[in-house]
Protein backbone atom coordinates (compact mmCIF):
# COMPACT_ATOMS: atom_id res chain seq x y z
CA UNK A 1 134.75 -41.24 15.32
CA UNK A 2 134.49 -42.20 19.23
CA UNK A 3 133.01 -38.32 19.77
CA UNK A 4 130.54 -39.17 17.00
CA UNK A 5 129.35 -42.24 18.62
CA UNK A 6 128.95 -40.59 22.19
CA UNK A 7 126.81 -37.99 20.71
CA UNK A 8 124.53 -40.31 18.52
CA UNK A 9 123.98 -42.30 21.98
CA UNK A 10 123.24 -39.27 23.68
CA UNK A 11 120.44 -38.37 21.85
CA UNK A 12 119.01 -42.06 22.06
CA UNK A 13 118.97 -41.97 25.51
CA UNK A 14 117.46 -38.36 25.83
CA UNK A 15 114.53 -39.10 23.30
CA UNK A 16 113.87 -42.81 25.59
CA UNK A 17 113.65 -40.47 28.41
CA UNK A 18 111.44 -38.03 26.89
CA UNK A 19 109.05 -40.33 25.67
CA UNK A 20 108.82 -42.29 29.38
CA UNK A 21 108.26 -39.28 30.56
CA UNK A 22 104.80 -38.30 28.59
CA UNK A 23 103.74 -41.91 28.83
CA UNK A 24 103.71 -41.74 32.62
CA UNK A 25 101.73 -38.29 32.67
CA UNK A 26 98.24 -37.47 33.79
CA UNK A 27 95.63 -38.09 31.51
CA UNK A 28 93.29 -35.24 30.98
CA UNK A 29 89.57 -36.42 33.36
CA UNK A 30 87.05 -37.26 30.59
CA UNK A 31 83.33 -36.58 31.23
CA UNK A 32 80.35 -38.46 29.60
CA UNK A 33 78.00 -36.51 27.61
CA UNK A 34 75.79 -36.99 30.86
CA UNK A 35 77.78 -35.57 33.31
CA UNK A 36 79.08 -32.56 30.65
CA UNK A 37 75.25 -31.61 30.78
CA UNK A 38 75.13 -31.84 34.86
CA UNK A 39 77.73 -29.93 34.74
CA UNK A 40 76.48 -27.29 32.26
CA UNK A 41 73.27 -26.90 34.48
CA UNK A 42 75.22 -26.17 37.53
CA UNK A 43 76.79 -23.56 35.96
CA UNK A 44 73.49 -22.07 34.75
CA UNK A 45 72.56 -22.35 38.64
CA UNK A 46 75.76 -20.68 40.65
CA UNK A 47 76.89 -18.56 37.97
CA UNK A 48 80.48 -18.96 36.04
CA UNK A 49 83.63 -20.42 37.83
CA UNK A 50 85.86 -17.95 38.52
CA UNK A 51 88.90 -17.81 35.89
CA UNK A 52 92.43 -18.33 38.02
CA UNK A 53 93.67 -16.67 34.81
CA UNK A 54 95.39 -13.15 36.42
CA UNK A 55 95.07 -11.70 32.45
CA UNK A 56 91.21 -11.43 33.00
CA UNK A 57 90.91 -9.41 36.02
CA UNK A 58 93.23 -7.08 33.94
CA UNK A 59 91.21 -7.05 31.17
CA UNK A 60 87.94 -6.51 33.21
CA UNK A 61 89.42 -3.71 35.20
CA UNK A 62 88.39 -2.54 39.01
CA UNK A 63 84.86 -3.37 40.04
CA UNK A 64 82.47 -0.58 40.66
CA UNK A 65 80.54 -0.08 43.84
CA UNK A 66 77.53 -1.75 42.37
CA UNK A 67 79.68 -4.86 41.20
CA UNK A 68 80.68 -4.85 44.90
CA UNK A 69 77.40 -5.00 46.49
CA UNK A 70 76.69 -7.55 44.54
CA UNK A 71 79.88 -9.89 44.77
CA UNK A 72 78.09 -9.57 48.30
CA UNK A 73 75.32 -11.68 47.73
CA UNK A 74 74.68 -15.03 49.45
CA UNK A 75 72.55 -17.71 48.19
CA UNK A 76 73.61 -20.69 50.48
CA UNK A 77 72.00 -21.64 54.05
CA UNK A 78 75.35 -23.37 55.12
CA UNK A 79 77.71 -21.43 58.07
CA UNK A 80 78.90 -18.06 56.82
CA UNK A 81 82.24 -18.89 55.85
CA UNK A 82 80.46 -21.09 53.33
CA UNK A 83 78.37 -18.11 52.30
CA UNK A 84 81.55 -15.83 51.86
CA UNK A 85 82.45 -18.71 49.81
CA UNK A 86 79.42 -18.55 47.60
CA UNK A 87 79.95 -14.36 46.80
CA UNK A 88 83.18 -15.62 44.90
CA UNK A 89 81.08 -18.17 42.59
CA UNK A 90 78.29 -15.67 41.50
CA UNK A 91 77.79 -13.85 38.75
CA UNK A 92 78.23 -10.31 37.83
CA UNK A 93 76.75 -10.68 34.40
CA UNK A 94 73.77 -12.24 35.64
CA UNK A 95 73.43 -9.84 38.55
CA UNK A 96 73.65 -6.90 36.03
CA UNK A 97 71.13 -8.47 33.60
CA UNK A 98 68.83 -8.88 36.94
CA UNK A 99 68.56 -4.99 37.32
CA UNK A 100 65.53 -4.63 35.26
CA UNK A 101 64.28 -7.16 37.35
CA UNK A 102 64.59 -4.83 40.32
CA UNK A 103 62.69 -2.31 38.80
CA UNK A 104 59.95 -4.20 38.05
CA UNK A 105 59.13 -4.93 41.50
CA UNK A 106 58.07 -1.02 41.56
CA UNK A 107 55.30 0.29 39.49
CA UNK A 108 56.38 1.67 35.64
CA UNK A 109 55.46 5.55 35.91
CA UNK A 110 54.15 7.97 38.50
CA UNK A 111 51.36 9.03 40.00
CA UNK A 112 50.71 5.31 41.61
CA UNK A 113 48.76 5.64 44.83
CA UNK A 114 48.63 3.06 47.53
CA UNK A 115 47.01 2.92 50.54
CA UNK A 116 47.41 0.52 53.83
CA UNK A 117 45.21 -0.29 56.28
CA UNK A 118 47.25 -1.87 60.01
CA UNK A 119 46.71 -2.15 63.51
CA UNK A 120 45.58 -0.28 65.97
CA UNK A 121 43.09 1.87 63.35
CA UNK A 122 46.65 2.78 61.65
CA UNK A 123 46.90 3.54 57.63
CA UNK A 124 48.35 5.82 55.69
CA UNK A 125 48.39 6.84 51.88
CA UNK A 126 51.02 7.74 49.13
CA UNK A 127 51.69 8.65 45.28
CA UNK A 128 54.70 8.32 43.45
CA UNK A 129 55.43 11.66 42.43
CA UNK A 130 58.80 10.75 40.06
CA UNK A 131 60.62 7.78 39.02
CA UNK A 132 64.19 9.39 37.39
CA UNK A 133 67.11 7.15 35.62
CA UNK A 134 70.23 8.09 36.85
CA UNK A 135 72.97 6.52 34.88
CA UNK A 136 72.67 2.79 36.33
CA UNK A 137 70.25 3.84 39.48
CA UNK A 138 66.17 4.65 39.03
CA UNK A 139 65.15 6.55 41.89
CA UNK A 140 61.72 6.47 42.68
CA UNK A 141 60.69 9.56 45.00
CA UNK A 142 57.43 8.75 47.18
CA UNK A 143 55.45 10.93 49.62
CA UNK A 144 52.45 10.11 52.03
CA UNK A 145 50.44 11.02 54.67
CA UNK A 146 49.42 8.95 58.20
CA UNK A 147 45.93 8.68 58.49
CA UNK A 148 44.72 11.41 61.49
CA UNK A 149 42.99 9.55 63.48
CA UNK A 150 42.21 12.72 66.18
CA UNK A 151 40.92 14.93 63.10
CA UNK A 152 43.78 17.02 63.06
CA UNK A 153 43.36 17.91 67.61
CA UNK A 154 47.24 15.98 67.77
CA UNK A 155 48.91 19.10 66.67
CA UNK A 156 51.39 15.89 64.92
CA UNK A 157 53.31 16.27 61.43
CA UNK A 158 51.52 13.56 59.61
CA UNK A 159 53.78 14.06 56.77
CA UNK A 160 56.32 11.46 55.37
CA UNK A 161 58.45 10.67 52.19
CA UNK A 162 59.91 6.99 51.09
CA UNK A 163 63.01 6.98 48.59
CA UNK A 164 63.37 3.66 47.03
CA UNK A 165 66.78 3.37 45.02
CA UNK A 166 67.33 0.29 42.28
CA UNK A 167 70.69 -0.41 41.61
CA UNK A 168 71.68 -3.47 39.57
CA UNK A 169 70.51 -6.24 41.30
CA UNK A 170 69.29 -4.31 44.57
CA UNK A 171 66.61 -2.61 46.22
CA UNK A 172 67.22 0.58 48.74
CA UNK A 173 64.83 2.26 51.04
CA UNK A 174 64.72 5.29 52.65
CA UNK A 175 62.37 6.95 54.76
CA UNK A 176 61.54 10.35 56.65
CA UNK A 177 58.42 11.50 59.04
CA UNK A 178 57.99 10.14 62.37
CA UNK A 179 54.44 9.05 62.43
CA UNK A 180 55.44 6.54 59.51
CA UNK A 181 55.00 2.57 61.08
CA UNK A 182 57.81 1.33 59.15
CA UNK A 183 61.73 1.24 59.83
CA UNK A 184 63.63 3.22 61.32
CA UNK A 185 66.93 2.05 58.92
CA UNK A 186 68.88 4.18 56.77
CA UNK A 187 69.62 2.36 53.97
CA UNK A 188 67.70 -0.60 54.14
CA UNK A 189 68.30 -2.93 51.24
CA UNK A 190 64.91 -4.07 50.82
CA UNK A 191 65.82 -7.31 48.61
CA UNK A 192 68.52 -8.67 46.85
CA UNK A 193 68.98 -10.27 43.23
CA UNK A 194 68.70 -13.32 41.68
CA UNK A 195 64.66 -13.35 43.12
CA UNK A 196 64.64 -16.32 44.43
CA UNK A 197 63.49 -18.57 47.37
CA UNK A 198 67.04 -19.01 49.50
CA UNK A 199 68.71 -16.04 48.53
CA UNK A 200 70.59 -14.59 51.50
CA UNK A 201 72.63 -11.54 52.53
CA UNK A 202 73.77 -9.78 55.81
CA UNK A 203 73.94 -5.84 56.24
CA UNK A 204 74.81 -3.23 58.71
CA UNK A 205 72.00 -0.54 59.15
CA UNK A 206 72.11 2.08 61.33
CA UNK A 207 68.97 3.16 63.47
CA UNK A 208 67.62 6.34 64.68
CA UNK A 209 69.94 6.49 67.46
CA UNK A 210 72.59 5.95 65.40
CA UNK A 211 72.93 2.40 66.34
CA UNK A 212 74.54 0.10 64.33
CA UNK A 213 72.60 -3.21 63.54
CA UNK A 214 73.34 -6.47 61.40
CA UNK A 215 70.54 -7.73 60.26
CA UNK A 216 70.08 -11.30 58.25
CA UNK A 217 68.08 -11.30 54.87
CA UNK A 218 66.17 -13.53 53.27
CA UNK A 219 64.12 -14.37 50.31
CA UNK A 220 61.88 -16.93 52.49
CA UNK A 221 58.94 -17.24 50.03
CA UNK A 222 57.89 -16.50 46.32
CA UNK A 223 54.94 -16.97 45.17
CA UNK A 224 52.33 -15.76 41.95
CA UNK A 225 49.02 -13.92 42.18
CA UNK A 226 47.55 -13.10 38.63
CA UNK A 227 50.71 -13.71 36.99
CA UNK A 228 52.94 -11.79 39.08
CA UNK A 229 55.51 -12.67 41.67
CA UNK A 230 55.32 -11.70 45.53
CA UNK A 231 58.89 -12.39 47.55
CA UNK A 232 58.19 -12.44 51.14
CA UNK A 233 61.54 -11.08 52.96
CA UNK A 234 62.39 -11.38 56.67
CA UNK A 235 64.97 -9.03 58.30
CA UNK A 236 66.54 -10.33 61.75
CA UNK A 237 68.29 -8.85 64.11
CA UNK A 238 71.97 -11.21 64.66
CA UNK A 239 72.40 -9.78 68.35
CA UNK A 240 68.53 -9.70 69.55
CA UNK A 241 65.19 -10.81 68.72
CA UNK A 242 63.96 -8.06 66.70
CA UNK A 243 63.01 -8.76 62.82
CA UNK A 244 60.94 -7.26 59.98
CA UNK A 245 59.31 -8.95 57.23
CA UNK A 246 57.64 -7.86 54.19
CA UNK A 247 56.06 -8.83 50.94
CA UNK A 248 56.84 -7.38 47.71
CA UNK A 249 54.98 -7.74 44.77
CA UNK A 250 56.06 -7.24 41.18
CA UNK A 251 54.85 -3.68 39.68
CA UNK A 252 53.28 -2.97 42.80
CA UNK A 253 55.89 -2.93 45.64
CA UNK A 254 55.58 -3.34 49.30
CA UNK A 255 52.56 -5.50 49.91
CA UNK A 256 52.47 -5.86 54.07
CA UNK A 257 54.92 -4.49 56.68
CA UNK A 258 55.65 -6.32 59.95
CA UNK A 259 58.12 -5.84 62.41
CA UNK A 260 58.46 -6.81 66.26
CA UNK A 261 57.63 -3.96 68.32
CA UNK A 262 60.07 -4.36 72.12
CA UNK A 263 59.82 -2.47 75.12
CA UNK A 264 60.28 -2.95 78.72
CA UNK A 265 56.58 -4.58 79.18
CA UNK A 266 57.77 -7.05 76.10
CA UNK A 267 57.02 -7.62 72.55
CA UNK A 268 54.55 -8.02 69.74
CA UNK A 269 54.39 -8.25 66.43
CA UNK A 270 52.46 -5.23 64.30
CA UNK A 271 52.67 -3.84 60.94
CA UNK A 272 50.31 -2.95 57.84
CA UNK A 273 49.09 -4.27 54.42
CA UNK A 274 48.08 -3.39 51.39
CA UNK A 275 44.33 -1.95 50.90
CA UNK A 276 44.06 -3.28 47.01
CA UNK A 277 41.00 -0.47 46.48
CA UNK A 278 42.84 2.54 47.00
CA UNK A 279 45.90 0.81 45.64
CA UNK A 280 47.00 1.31 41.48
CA UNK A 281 47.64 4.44 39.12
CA UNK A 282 45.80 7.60 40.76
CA UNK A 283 43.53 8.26 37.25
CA UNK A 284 42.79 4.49 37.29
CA UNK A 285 41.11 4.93 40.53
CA UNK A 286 39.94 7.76 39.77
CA UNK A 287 38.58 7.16 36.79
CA UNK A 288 36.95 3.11 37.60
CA UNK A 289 35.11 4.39 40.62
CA UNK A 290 32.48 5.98 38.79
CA UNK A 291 32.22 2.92 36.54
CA UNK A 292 29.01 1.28 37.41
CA UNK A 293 29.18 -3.02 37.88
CA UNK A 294 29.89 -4.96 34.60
CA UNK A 295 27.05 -7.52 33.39
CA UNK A 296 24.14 -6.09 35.68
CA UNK A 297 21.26 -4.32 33.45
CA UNK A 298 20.57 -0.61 33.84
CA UNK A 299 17.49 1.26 33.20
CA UNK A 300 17.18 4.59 31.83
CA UNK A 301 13.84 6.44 32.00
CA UNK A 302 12.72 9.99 31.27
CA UNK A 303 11.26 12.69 29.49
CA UNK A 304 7.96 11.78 27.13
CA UNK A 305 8.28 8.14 28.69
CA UNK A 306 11.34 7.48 26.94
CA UNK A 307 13.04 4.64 28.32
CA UNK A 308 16.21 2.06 27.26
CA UNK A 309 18.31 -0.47 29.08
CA UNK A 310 21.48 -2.63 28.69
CA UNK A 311 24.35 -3.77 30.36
CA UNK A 312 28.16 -2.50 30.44
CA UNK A 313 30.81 -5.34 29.50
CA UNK A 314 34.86 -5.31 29.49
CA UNK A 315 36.68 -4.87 26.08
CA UNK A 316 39.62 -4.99 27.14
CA UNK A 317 41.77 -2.79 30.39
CA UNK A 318 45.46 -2.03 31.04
CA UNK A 319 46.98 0.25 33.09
CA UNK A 320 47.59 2.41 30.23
CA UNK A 321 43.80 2.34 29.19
CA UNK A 322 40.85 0.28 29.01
CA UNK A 323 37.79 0.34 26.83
CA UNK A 324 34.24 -0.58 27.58
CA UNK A 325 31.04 -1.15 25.81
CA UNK A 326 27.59 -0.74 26.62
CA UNK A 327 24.79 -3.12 24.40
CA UNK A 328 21.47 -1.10 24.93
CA UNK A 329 18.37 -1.19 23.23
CA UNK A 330 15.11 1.46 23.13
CA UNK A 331 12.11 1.46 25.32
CA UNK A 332 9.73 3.89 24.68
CA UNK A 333 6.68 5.05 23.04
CA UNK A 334 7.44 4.02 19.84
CA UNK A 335 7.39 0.50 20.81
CA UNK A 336 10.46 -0.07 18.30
CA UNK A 337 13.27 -1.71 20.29
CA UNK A 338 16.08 0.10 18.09
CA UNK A 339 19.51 -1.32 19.31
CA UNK A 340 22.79 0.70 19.59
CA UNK A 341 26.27 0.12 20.91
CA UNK A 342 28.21 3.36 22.80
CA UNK A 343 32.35 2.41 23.78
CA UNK A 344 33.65 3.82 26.21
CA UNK A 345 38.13 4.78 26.13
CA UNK A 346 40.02 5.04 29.32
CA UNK A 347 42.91 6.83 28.53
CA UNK A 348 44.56 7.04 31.76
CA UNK A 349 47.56 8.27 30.87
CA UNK A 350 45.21 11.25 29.92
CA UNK A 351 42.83 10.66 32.59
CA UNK A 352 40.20 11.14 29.87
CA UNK A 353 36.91 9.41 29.12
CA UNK A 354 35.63 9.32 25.86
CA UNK A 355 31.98 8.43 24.74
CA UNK A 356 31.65 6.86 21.25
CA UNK A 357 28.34 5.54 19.81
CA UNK A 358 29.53 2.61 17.42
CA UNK A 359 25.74 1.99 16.09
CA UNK A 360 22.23 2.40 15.92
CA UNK A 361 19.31 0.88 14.27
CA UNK A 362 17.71 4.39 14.71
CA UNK A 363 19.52 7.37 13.55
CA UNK A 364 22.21 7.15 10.73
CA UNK A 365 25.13 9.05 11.53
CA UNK A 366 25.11 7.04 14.70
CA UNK A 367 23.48 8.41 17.92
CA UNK A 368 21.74 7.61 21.19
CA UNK A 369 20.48 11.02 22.99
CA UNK A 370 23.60 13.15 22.58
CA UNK A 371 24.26 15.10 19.57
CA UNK A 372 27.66 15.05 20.57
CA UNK A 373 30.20 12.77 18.28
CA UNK A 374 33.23 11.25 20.08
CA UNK A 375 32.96 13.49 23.29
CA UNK A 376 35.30 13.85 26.25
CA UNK A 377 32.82 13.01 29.00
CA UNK A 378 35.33 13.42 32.09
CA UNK A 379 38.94 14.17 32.36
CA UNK A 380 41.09 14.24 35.44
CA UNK A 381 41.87 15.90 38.07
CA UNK A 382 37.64 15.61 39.50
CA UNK A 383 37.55 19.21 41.19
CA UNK A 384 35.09 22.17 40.62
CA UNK A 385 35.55 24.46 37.95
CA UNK A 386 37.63 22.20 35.87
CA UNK A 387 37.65 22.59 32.10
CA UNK A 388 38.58 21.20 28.89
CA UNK A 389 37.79 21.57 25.43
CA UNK A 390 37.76 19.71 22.18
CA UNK A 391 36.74 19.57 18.61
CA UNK A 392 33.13 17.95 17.79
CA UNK A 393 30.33 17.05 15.40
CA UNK A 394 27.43 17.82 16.00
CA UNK A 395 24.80 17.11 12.62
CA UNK A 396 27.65 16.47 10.87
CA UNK A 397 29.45 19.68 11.40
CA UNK A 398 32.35 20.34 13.53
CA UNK A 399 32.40 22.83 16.16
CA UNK A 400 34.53 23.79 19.26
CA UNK A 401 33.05 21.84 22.27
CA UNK A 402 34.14 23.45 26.19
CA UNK A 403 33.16 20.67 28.86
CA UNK A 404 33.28 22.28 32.71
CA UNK A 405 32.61 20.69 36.09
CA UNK A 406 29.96 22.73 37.61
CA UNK A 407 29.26 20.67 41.07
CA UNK A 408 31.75 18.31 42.65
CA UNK A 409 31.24 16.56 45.64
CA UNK A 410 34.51 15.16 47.34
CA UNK A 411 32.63 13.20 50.13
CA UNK A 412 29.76 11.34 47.94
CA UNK A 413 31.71 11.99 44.54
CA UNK A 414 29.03 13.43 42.52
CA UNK A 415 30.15 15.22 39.38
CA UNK A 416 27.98 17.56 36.87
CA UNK A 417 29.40 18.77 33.75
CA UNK A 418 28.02 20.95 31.51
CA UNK A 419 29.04 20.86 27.67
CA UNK A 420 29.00 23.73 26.12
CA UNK A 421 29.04 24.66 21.90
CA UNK A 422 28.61 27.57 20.45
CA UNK A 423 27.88 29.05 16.91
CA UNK A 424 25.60 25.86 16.83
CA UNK A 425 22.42 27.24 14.54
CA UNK A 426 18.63 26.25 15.41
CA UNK A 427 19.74 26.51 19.55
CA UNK A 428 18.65 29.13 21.77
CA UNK A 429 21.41 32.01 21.46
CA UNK A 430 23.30 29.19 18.96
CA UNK A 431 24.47 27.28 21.90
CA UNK A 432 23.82 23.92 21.64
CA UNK A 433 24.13 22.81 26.28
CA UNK A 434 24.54 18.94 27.51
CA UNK A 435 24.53 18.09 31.25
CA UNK A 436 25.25 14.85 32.86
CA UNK A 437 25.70 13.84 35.98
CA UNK A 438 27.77 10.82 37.39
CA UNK A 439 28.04 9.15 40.52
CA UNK A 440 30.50 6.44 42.56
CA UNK A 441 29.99 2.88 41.59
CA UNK A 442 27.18 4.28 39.39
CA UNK A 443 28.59 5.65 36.50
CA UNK A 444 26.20 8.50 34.31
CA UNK A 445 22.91 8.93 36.61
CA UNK A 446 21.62 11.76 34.90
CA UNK A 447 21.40 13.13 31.09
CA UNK A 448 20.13 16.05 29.45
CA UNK A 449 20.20 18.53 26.65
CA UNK A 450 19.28 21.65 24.86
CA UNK A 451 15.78 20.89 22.79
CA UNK A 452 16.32 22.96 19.70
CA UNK A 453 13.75 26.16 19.12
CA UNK A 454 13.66 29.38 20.91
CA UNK A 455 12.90 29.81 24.49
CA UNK A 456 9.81 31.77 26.03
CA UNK A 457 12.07 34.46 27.89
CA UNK A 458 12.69 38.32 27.97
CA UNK A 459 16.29 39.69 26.64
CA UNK A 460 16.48 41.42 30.52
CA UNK A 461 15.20 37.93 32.11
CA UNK A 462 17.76 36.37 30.02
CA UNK A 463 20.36 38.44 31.89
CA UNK A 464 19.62 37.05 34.76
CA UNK A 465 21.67 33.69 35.51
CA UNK A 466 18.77 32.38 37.59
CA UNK A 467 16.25 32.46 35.48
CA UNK A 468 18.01 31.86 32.14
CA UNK A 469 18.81 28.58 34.32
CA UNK A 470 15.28 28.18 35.43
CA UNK A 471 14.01 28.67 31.46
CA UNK A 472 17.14 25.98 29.99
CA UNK A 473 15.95 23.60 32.28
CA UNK A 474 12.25 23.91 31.20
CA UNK A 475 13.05 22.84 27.53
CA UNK A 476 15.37 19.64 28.18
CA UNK A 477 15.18 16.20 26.95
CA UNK A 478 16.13 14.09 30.07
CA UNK A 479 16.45 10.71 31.39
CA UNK A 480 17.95 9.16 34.97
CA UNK A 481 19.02 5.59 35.94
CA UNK A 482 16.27 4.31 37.63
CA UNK A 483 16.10 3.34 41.04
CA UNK A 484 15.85 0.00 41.82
């Protein structure tokens, strides 16, 4: 009975223990709605705390290299033991979502040209000849030319390449040629994610001697132009004065160079920028130099004082392709002033342009001079003999249609084509000919084409290329933009 007792006040006591003891325990901290939210933004800011749980690193498994690099970021201006604190608090996740970001600070596709003026007379010129995925990396292979400046009396390799790497949530850059003004750096990480104003990094390049250098990076600036973001980065030297700073734009890349040029007589500052006119896709360029200025009239006039006008407006324009329209109206001796509209497509994916005639008060199928429906009037690459061919209509029946460059003129950038159909009946020799010619910053400056009826020659003059030239030009409708 005693035993009983001792036990029963045993367990009173242990219970009155037990119960002191979670009365005098820590209250969980409780946060107002207010500072949940503050909270809830910071973490938006700096990324997810790091979990002190050992079960998730398991789970998650090593890191790769590119999880690595960037764990390296730094995106506080305190001392750097702060900013080794800071790689700890960032986020992978986010880092990984902010590779496409790094890839659109490059231009889409290839074939993107861009030119830079500097100075000292210096430029130089380069087109993106491939952009290739490689499992996480897009490698974007580049290669140039330094402007001669001696008309080729240096005897100097002129030559260069540029290898820009993205990697999630960084920016590589690699260069070769020796007449390049850029860096000299192997490996230069040319920016560093999240793109934004503050974010910081440190990395060891070597030079062309082999020398190892740390140099500090920074975001300094970003700003928009047209909708899309330019980062301005500066580069310093830890252990001298030296730095380089550039600005990169979104989808266009490397805006201006600059870097601090030392020798024994001192040190200046010199570098290169962007030259936006020879900058963008190569068949853009191309293609928009020959277009003549939107919203200004033009006058045709030619043969039998025929005579229209009207003015070229923007439909729309991507870097894919662009479309423009021309609202024209008749001038002649008729004294009608018929109205038509011609599009024009840029495909410049294709590098094609392709004439259209939408309507006309006059003829019915649509038509303006031409007798050509829905013709390739250029294609890409501009050079001398080149040819293309395409399915027409021509009074409403379809025929094979061969368009060639006869004349090009790299300096002034005159082109004449000749378009060519044949089995075409009431032509001379059923060929049905159309020549234009077009001109920089002036778009088509001259037209004409086959008259049908026979022509006054002899089968053996006919032979003859000269004269069969001499006798097609003799029974041409033309016109020409006239000179103002």
């Amino acid at each position: 009975m005693k035993r009983n007792f001792l036990l029963i006040l045993f367990a009173i006591l242990f219970l009155v223990v037990a119960i002191t003891a979670g009365c005098t325990a820590k209250k969980p901290e409780q946060t107002t709605p207010e500072e949940q939210e503050h909270r809830d933004e910071s973490t938006q800011e700096n990324g997810p705390e790091p979990s002190d749980d050992p079960s998730e690193e398991e789970e998650t498994g090593e890191p790769s290299e590119e999880d690595d690099a960037i764990d390296e970021q730094e995106t506080t201006d305190g001392n750097p033991d702060d900013e080794a604190d800071s790689r700890e608090t960032g986020s992978n996740e986010e880092a990984k979502q902010s590779g496409s970001t790094i890839t659109s600070l490059l231009p889409p596709r290839k074939d993107y040209k861009w030119t830079y003026n500097g100075f000292a007379e210096y430029g130089h010129e380069m087109i993106l000849e491939s952009v290739d995925k490689k499992g996480n990396e897009t490698i974007y292979k580049i290669k140039g030319s330094v402007f001669d400046m001696s008309d080729g009396e240096s005897g100097l390799d002129y030559l260069f390449t540029v290898t820009y790497t993205a990697k999630q949530g960084v920016l590589i850059q690699n260069t070769t040629g020796n007449m390049l003004m850029d860096t000299g750096f192997k490996d230069l990480e040319l920016i560093r994610a999240p793109l934004q104003k503050g974010t910081a990094w440190t990395q060891k390049v070597k030079g062309e001697n082999g020398k190892e250098i740390t140099l500090k990076s920074t975001i300094t600036n970003v700003r928009e132009d047209n909708g899309q973001k330019i980062y301005t980065v500066l580069y310093k030297d830890t252990a001298s004065d030296y730095y380089e700073k550039r600005e990169i734009k979104e989808w266009v890349g490397v805006l201006s160079y600059e870097k601090l040029f030392m020798n024994k007589e001192g040190s200046f500052p010199g570098g290169y920028y962007i030259l936006y006119s020879g900058t963008g896709f190569k068949n853009n360029l191309d293609i928009n130099t020959y277009l003549p200025k939107t919203g200004t009239q033009l006058i045709y006039t030619g043969f039998a004082e025929y005579g229209h006008k009207g003015i070229l407006k923007k439909i729309s324009a991507t870097s894919d392709d662009a479309i423009y329209e021309f609202n024209g109206v008749y001038q002649d001796g008729s004294g009608i002033e018929d109205k038509f509209t011609v599009r024009y497509y840029m495909d410049y994916l294709k590098g094609t342009v392709t004439e259209r005639v939408m309507s006309s008060t006059r003829f019915d199928p649509p038509e303006v001079n031409s007798k050509l429906h829905n013709v390739v009037i250029l294609k890409t690459p501009f050079e001398q003999g080149k040819t293309w061919s395409h399915n027409t209509r021509i009074d409403g029946k379809e025929y094979k249609l061969t368009a060639k460059i006869k004349e090009y003129d790299p300096v002034t950038g005159k082109i004449v084509v000749r378009y060519t159909a044949k089995g075409v009946p009431g032509y001379f020799q059923n060929t049905y000919i159309e020549e234009r010619t077009f001109e920089r910053g002036r778009g088509m400056t001259w037209f004409s084409r086959l008259l049908p009826g026979d022509i006054p020659i002899s089968e053996a003059d006919a032979k003859d290329s000269k004269k069969l030239e001499e006798a097609l030009a003799g029974h041409m409708f033309t016109h020409s933009l006239y000179e103002r």
